[in-house]
Protein backbone atom coordinates (compact mmCIF):
# COMPACT_ATOMS: atom_id res chain seq x y z
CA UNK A 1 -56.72 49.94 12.64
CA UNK A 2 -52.89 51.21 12.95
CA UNK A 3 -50.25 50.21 10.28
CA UNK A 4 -48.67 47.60 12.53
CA UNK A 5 -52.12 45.57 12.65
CA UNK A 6 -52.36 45.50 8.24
CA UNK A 7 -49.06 44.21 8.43
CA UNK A 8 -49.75 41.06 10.04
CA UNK A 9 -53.00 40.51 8.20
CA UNK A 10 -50.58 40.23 4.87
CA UNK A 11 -52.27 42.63 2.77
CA UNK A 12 -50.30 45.51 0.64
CA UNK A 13 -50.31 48.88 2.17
CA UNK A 14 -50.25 51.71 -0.17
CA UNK A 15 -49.07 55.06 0.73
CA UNK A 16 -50.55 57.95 -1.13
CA UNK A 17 -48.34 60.90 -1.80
CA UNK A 18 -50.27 64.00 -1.27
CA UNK A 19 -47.54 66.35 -3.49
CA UNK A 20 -49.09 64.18 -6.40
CA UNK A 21 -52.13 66.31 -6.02
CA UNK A 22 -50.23 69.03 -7.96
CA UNK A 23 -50.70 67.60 -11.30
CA UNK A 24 -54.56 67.06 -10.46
CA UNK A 25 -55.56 69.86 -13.26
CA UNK A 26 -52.45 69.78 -15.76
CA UNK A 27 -52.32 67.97 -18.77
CA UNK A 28 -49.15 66.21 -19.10
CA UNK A 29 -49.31 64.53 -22.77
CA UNK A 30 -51.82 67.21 -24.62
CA UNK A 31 -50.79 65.70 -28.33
CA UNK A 32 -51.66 62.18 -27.09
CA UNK A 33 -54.86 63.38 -24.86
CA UNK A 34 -55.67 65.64 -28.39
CA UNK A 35 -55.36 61.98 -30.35
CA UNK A 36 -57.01 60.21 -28.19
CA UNK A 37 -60.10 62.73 -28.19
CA UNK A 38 -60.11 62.47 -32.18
CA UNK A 39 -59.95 58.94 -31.99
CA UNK A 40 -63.05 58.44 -29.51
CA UNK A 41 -64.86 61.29 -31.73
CA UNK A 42 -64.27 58.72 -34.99
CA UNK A 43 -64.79 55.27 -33.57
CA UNK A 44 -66.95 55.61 -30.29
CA UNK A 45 -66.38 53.31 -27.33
CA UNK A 46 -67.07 49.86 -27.54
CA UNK A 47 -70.15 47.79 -26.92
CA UNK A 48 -70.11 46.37 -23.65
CA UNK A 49 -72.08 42.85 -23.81
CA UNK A 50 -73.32 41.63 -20.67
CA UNK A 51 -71.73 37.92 -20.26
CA UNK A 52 -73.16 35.67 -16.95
CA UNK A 53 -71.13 33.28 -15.73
């Protein structure tokens, strides 16, 4: 499928940018990533009920 056939089938096309891949292994916020590890140690996740429609 080439670009020019998703564009007439109306649908988004997304373009990854592979230079993105350089911040694959950094940690951008560590205070915030720090607080949000304490957090999780304290409270947990939450229950997840299963709901049926």
């Amino acid at each position: 499928m080439t670009l020019k056939d998703i564009n007439t089938k109306k649908k988004p096309v997304v373009l990854i940018d592979k230079t993105l891949d350089f911040f694959n292994d950094k940690v951008l916020f560590p205070k915030k990533l720090e607080k949000a590890n304490e957090m999780l140690k304290k409270v947990g996740l939450p229950q997840l009920e299963n709901k049926s429609l």
